[in-house]
C-alpha atoms as a PDB file:
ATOM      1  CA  UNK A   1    -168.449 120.815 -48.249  1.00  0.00           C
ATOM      2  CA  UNK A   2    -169.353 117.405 -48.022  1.00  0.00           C
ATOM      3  CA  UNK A   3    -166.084 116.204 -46.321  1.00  0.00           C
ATOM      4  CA  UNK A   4    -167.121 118.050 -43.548  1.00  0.00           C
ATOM      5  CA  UNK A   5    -169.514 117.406 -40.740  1.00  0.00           C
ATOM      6  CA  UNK A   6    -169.565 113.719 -40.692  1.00  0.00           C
ATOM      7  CA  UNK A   7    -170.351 111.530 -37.633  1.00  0.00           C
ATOM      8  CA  UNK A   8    -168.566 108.613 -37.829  1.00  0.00           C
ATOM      9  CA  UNK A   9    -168.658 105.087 -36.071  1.00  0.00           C
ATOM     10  CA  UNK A  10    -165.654 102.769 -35.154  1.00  0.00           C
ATOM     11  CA  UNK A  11    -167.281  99.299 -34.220  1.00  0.00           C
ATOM     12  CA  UNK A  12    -166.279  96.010 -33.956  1.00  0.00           C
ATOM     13  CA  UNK A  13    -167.546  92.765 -33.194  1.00  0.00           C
ATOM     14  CA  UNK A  14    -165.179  91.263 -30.912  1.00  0.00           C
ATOM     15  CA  UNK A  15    -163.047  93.091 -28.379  1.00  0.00           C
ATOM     16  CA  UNK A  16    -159.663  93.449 -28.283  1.00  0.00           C
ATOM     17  CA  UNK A  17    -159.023  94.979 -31.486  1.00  0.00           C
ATOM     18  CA  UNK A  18    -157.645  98.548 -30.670  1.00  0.00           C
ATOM     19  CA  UNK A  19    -160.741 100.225 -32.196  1.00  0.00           C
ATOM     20  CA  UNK A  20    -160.585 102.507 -29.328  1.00  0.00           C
ATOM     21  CA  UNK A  21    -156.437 102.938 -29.998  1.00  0.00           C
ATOM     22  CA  UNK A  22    -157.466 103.710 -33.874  1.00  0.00           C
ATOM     23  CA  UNK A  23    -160.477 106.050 -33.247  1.00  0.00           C
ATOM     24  CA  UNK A  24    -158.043 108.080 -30.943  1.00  0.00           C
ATOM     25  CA  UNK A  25    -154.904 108.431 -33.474  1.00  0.00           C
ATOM     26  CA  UNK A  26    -157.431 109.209 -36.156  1.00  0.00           C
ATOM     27  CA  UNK A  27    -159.001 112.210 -34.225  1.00  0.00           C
ATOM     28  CA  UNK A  28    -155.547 113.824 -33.841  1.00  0.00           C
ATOM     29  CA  UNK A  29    -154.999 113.173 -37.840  1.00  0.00           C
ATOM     30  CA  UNK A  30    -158.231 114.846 -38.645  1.00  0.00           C
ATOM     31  CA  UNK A  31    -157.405 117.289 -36.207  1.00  0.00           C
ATOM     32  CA  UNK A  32    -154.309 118.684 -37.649  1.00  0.00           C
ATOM     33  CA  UNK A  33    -156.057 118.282 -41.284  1.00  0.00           C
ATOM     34  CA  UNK A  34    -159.198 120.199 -40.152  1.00  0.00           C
ATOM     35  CA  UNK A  35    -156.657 122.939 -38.750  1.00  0.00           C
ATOM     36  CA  UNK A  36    -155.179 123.513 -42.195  1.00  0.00           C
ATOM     37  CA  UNK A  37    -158.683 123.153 -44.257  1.00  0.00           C
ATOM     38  CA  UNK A  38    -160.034 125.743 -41.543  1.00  0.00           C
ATOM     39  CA  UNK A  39    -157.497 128.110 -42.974  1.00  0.00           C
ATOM     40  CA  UNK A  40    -158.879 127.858 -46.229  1.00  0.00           C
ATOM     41  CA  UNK A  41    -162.458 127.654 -45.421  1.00  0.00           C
ATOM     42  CA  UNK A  42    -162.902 130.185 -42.624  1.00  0.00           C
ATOM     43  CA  UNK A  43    -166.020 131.432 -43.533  1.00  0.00           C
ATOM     44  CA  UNK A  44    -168.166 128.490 -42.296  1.00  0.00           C
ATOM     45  CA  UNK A  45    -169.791 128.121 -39.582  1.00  0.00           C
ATOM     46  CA  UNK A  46    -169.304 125.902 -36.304  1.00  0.00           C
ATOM     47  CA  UNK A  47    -165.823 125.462 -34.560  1.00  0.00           C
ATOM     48  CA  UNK A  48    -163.654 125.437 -37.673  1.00  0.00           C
ATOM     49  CA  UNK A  49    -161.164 122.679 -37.381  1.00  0.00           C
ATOM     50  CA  UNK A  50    -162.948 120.710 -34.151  1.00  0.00           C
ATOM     51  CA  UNK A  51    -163.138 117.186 -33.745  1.00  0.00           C
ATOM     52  CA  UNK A  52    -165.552 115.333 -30.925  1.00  0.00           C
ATOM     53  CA  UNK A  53    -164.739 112.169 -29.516  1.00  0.00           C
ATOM     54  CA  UNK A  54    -168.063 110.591 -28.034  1.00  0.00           C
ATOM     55  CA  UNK A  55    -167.334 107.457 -25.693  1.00  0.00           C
ATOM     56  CA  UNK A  56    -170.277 105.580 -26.364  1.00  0.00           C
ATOM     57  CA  UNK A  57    -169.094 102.241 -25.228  1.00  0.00           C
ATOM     58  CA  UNK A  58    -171.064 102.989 -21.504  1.00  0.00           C
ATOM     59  CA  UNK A  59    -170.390  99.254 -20.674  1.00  0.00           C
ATOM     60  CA  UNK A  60    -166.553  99.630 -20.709  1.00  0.00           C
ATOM     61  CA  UNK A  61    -165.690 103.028 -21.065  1.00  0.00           C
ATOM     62  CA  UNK A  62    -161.915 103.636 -21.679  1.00  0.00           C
ATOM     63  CA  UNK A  63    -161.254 106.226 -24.442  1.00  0.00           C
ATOM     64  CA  UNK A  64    -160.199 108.854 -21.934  1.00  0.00           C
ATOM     65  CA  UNK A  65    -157.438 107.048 -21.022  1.00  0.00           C
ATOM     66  CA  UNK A  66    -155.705 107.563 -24.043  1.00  0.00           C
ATOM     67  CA  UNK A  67    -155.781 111.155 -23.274  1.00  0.00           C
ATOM     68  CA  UNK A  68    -155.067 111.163 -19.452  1.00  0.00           C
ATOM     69  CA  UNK A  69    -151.880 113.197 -19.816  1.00  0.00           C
ATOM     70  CA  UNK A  70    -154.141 116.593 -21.535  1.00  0.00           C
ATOM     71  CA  UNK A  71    -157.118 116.144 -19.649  1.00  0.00           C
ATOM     72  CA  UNK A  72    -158.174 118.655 -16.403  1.00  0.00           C
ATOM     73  CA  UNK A  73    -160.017 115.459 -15.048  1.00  0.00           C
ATOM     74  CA  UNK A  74    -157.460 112.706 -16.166  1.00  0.00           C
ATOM     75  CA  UNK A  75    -159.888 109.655 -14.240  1.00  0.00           C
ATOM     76  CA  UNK A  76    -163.266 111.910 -15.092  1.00  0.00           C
ATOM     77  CA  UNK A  77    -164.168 111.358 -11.422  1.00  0.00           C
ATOM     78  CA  UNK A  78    -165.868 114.715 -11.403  1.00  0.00           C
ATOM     79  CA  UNK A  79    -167.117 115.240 -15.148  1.00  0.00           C
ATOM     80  CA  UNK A  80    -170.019 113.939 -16.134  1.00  0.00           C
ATOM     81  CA  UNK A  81    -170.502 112.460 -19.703  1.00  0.00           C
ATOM     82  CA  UNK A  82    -172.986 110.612 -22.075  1.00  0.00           C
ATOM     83  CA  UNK A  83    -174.849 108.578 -19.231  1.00  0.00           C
ATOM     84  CA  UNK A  84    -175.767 111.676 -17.304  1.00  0.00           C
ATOM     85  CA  UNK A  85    -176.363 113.418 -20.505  1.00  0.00           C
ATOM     86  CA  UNK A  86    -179.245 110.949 -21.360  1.00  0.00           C
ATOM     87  CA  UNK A  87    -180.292 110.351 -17.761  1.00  0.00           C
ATOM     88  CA  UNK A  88    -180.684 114.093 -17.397  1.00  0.00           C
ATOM     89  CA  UNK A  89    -182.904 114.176 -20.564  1.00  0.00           C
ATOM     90  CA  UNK A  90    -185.050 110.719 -19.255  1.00  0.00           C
ATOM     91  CA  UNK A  91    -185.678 112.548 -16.068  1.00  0.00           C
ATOM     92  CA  UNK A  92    -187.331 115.547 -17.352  1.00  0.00           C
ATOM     93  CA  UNK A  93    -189.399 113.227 -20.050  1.00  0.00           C
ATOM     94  CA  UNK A  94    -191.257 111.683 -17.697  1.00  0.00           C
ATOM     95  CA  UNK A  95    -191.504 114.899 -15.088  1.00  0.00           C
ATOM     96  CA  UNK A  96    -195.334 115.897 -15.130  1.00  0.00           C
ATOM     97  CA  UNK A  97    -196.385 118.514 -17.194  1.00  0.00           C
ATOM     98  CA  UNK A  98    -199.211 120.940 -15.674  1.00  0.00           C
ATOM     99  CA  UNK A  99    -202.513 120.500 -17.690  1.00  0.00           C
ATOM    100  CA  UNK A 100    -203.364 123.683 -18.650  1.00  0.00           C
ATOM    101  CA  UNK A 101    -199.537 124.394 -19.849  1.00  0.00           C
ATOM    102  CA  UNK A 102    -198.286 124.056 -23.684  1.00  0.00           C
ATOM    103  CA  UNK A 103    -195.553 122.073 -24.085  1.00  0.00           C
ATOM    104  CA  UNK A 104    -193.523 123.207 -26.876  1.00  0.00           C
ATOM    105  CA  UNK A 105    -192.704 120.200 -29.089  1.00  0.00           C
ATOM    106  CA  UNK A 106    -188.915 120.759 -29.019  1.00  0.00           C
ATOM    107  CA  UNK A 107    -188.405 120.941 -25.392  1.00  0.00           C
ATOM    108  CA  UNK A 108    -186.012 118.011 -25.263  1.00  0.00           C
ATOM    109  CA  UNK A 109    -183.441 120.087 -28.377  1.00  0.00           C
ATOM    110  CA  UNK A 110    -182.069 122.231 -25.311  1.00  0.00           C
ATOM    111  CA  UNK A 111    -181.014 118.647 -23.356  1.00  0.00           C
ATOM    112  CA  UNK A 112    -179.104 117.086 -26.602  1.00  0.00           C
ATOM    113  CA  UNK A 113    -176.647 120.279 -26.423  1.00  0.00           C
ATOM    114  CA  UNK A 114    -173.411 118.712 -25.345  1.00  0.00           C
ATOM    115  CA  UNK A 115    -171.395 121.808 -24.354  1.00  0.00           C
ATOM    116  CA  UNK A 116    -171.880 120.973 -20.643  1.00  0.00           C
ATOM    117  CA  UNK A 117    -170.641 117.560 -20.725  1.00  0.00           C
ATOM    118  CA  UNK A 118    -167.390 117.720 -23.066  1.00  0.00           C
ATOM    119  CA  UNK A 119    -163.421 118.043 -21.663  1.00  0.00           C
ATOM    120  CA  UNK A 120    -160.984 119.546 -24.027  1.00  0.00           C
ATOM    121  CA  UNK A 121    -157.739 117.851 -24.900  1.00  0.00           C
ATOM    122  CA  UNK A 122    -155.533 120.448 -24.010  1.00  0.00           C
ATOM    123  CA  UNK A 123    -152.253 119.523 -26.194  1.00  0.00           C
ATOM    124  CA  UNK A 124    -149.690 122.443 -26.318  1.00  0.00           C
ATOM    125  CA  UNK A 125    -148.049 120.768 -29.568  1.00  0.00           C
ATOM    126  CA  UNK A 126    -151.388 120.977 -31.789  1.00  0.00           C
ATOM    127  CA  UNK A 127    -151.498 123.805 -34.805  1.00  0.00           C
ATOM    128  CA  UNK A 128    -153.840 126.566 -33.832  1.00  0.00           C
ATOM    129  CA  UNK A 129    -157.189 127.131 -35.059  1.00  0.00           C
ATOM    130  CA  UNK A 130    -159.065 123.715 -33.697  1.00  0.00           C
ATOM    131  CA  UNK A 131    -159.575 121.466 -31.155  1.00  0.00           C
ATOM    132  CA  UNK A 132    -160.195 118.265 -30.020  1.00  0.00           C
ATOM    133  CA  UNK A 133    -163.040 117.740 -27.431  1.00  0.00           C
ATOM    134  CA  UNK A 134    -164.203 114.155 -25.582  1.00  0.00           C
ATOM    135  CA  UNK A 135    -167.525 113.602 -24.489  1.00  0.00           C
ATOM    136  CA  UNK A 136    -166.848 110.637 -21.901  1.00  0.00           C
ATOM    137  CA  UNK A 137    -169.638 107.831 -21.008  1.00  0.00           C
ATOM    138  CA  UNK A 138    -170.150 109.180 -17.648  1.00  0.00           C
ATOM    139  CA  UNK A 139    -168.770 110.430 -14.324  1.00  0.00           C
ATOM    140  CA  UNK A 140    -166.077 107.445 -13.267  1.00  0.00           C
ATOM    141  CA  UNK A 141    -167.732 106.933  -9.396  1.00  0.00           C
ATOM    142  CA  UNK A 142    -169.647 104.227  -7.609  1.00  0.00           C
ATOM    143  CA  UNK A 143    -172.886 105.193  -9.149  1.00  0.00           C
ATOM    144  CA  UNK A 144    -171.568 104.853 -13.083  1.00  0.00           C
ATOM    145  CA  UNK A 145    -172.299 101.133 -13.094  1.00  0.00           C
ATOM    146  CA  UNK A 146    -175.928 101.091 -11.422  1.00  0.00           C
ATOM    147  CA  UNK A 147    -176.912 103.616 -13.564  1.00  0.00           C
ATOM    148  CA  UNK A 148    -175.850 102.195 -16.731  1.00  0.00           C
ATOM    149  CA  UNK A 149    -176.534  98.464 -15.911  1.00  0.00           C
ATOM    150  CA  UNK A 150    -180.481  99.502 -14.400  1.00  0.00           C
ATOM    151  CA  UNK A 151    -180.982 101.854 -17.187  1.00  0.00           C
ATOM    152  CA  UNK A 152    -183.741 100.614 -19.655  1.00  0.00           C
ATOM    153  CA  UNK A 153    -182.922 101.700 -23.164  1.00  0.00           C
ATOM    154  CA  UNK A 154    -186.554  99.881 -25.030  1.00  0.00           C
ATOM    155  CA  UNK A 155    -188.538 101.941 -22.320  1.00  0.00           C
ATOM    156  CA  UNK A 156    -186.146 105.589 -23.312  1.00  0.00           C
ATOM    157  CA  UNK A 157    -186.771 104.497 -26.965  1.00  0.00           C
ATOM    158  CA  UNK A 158    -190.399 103.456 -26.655  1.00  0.00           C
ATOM    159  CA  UNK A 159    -191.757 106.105 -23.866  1.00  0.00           C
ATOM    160  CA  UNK A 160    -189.460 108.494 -23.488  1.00  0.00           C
ATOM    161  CA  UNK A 161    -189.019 109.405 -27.070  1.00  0.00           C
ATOM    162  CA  UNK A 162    -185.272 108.444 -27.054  1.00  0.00           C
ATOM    163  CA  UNK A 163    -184.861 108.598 -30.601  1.00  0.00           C
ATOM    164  CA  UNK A 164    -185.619 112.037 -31.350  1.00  0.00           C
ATOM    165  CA  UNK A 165    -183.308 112.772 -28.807  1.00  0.00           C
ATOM    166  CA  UNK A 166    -180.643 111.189 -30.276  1.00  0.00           C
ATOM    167  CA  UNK A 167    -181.620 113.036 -33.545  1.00  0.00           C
ATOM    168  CA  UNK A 168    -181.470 116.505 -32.230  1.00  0.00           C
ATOM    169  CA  UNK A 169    -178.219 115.593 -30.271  1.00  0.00           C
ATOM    170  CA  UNK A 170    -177.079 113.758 -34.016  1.00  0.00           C
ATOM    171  CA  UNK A 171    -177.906 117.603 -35.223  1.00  0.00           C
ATOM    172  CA  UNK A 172    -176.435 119.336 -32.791  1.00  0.00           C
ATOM    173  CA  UNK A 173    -172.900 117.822 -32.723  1.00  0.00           C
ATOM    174  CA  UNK A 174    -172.812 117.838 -36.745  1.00  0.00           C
ATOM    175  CA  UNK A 175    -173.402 121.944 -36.442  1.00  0.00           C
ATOM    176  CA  UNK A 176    -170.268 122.402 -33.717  1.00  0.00           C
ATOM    177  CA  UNK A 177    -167.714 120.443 -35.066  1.00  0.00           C
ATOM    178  CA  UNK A 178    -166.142 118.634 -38.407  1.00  0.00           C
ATOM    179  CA  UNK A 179    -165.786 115.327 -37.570  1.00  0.00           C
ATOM    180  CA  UNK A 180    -167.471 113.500 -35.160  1.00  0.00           C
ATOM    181  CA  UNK A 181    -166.177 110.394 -33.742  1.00  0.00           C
ATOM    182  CA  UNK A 182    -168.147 107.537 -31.910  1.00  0.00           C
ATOM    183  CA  UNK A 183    -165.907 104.748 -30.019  1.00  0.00           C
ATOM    184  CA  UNK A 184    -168.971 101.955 -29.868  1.00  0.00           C
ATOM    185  CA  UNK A 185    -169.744  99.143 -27.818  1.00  0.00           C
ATOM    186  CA  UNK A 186    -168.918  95.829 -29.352  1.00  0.00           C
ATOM    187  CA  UNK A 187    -171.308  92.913 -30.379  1.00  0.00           C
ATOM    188  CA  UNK A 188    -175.645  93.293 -30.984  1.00  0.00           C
ATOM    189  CA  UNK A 189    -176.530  95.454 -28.280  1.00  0.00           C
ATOM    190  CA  UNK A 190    -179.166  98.087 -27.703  1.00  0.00           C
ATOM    191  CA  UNK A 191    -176.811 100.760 -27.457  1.00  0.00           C
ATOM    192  CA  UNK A 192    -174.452  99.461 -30.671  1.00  0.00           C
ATOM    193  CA  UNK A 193    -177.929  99.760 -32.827  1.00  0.00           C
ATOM    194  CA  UNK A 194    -177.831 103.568 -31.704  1.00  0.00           C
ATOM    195  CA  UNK A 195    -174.121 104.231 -32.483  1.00  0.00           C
ATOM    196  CA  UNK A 196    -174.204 102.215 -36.063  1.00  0.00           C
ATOM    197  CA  UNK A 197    -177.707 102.835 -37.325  1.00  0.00           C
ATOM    198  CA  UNK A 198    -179.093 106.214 -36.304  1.00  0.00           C
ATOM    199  CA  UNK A 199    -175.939 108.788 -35.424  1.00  0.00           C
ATOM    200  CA  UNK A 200    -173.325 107.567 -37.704  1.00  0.00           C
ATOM    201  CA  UNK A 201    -172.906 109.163 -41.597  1.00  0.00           C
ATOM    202  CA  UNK A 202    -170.632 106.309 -42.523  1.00  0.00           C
ATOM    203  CA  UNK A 203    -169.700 103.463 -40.137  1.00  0.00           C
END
């Protein structure tokens, strides 16, 4: 059904204008409405009734905080999260590839799985049969803001081959869960071009 599967983008302009407050009451709405539609529609595929939270404003993060109380790693000190996720990928792009080996062209599909990088919101009072999941910006130490400040997004999108990463990840996370919900950065910004123009289904 088509009212399934959707990535979705909360942006704004300015700060300050609880996007990150409405993106995080609207997951737990569309996660008690995917747990009765799952009911009626268990016989697709995925994780029936799941909603995905991706933190995508790396500059700022804070959408975990909203969920401190049902998260294993309340200050994600020890998680990592989006950043690493891409960093990871970056690294092996530019690793050197022996000449005489093939590289198969979808080597970089295995890196845009984010099953390694995603806490659970672990809420006791949610109906069964979903769940809501948060893929953070990054692990919350010293290193978070060197690596996001010195990381070059034009070079990842012009030499790296950045966007079909995105697209495979865009894939992936529309074949795992129902709704998919991206908290972006505000303003014109490299990384607000990503989360309104190329993952989003409506904005």
């Amino acid at each position: 059904s088509d009212i399934y599967r959707k990535v979705i983008t909360f942006y704004s302009y300015k700060g300050g204008t609880g996007r990150s407050m409405a993106l995080a009451n609207v997951a737990c709405i569309l996660r008690k409405q995917a747990s009765a539609a799952a009911s009626q529609a268990n016989q697709r595929k995925g994780r029936i009734g799941s909603v995905l939270m991706i933190d995508f404003d790396l500059e700022a993060p804070g959408l975990h905080r909203y969920f401190r109380p049902f998260l294993i790693d309340a200050e994600v000190t020890a998680s990592p999260g989006l950043m690493d996720m891409v960093d990871n990928y970056a690294s092996h792009a530019i690793r050197p590839v022996e000449t005489e080996a093939r590289l198969d062209p979808e080597w970089y599909v295995q890196y845009a799985d984010v099953a390694d990088y995603v806490l659970s919101i672990n809420f006791q009072h949610f109906p069964a049969g979903g769940q809501i999941d948060l893929l953070p910006a990054g692990r919350q130490g010293d290193a978070y803001a060197t690596m996001v400040s010195s990381f070059n997004w034009q070079n990842f999108y012009d030499r790296l081959g950045g966007g079909g990463f995105f697209e495979a990840m865009r894939a992936h996370v529309r074949s795992c869960y129902d709704y998919v919900l991206i908290d972006s950065r505000t303003g014109v910004s490299d990384t607000a071009g990503i989360c309104s123009v190329q993952m989003p289904d409506d904005l």
